[in-house]
C-alpha atoms as a PDB file:
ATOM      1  CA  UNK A   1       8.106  60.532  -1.449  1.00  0.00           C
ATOM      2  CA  UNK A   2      11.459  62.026  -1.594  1.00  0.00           C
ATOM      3  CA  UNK A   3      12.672  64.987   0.331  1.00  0.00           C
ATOM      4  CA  UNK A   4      13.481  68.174  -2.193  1.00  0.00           C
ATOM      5  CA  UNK A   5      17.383  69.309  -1.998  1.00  0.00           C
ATOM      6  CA  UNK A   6      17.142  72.675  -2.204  1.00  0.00           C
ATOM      7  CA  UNK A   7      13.931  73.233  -0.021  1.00  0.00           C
ATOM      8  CA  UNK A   8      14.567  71.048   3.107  1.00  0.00           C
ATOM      9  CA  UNK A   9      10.732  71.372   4.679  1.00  0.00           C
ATOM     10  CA  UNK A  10       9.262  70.262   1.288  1.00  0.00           C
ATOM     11  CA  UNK A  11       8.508  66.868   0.431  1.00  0.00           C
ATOM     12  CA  UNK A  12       7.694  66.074  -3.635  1.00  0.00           C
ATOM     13  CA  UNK A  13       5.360  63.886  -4.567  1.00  0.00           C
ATOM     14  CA  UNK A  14       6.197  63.207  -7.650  1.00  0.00           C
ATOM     15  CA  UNK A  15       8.113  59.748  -8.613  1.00  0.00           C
ATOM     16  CA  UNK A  16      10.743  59.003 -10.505  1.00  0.00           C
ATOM     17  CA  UNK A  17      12.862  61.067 -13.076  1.00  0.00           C
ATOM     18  CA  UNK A  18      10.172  63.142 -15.061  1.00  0.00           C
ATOM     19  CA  UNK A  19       7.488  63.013 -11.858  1.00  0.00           C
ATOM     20  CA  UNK A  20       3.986  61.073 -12.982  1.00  0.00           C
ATOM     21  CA  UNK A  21       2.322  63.868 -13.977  1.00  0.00           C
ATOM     22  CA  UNK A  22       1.338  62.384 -17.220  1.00  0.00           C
ATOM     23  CA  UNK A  23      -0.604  59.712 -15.956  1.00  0.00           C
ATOM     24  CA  UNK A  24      -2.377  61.698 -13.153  1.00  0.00           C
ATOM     25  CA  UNK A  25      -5.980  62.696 -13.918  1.00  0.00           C
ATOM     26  CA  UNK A  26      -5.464  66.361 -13.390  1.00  0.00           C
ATOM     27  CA  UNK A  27      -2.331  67.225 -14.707  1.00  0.00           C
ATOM     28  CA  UNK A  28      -1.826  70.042 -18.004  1.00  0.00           C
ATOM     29  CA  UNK A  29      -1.369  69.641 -21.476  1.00  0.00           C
ATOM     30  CA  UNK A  30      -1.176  72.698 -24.162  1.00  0.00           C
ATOM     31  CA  UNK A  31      -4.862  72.327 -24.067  1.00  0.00           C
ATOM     32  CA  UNK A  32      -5.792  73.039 -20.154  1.00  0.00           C
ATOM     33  CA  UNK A  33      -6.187  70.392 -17.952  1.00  0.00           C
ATOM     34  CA  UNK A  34      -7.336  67.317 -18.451  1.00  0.00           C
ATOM     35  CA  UNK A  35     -10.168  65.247 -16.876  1.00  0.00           C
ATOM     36  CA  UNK A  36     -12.531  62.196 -17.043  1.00  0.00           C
ATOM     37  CA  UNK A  37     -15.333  64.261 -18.124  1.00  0.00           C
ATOM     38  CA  UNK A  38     -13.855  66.174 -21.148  1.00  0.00           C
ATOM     39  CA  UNK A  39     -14.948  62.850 -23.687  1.00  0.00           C
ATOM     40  CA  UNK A  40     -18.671  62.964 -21.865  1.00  0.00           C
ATOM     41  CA  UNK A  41     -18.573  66.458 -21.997  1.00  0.00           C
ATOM     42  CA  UNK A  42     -17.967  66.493 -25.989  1.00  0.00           C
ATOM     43  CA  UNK A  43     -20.148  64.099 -26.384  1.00  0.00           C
ATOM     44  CA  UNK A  44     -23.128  65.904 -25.172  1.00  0.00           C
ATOM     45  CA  UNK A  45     -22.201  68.609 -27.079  1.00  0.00           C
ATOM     46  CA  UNK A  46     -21.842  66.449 -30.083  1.00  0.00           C
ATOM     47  CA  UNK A  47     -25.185  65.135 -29.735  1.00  0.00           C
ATOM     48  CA  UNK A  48     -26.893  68.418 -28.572  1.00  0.00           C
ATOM     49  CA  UNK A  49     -25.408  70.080 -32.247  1.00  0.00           C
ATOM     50  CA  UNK A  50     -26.950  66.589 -33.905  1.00  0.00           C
ATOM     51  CA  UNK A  51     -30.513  67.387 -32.160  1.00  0.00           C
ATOM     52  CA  UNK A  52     -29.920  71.259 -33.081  1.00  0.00           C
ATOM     53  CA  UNK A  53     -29.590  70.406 -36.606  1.00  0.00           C
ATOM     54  CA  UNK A  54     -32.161  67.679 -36.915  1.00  0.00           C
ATOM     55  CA  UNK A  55     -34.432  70.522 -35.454  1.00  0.00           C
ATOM     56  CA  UNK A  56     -33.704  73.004 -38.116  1.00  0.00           C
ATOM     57  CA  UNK A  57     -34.354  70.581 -40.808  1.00  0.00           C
ATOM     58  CA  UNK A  58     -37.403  70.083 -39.909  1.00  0.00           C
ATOM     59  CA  UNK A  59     -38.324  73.589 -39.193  1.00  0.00           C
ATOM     60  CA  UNK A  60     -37.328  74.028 -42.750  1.00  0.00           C
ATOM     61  CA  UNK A  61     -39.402  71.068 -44.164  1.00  0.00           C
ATOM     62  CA  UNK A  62     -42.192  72.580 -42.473  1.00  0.00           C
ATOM     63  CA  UNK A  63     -41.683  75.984 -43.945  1.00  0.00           C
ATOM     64  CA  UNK A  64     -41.544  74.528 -47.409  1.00  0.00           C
ATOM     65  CA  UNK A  65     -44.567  72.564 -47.259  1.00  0.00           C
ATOM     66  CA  UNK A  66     -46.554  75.073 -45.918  1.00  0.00           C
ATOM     67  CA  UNK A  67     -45.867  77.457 -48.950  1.00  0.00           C
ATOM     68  CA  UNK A  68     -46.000  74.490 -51.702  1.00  0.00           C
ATOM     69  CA  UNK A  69     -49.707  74.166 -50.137  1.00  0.00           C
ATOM     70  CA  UNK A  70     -50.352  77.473 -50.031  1.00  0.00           C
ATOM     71  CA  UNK A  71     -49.405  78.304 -53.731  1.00  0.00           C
ATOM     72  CA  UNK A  72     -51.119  74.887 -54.659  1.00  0.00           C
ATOM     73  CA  UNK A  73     -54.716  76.924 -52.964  1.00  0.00           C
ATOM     74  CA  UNK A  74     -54.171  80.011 -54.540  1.00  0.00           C
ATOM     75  CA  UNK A  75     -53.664  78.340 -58.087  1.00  0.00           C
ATOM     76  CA  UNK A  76     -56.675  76.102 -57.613  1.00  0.00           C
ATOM     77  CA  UNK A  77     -58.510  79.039 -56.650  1.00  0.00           C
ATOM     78  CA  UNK A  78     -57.170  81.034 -59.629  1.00  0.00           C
ATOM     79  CA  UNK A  79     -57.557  78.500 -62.559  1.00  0.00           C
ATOM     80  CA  UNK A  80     -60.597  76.754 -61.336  1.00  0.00           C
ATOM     81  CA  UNK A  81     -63.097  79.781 -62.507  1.00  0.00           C
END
């Protein structure tokens, strides 16, 4: 660590040139900051959007099915007199 010239008391911790900050875990990008649990994090959200959608479709199978059967009944009913 290398003393700052302008601030006597205050000790950097940053190395080199530039500092490290790209390779420490918490530094900033534009996006916020970055951590370890940002790719898990998307992931479950990934795979929570997967589930959501494989819910719906089935929901909607469901749905469909139901009224092909009920319109299959009623015509049965209808034509079979």
């Amino acid at each position: 660590m290398e003393k700052s010239k302008s601030f006597p008391g205050y000790v950097c911790s940053n190395t080199g040139e530039f500092g490290d900050q790209e390779n420490s875990q918490n530094s900033y990008n534009f996006n916020g900051p970055r951590t370890k649990d940002d790719a898990q994090l998307k992931r479950k959200k990934r795979v929570a959007t997967y589930n959501m959608f494989t819910t719906e479709g089935k929901i909607k199978s469901t749905v469909r099915d139901s009224f092909k059967w009920i319109k299959t009944k009623l015509s049965d009913i209808r034509y079979s007199v």
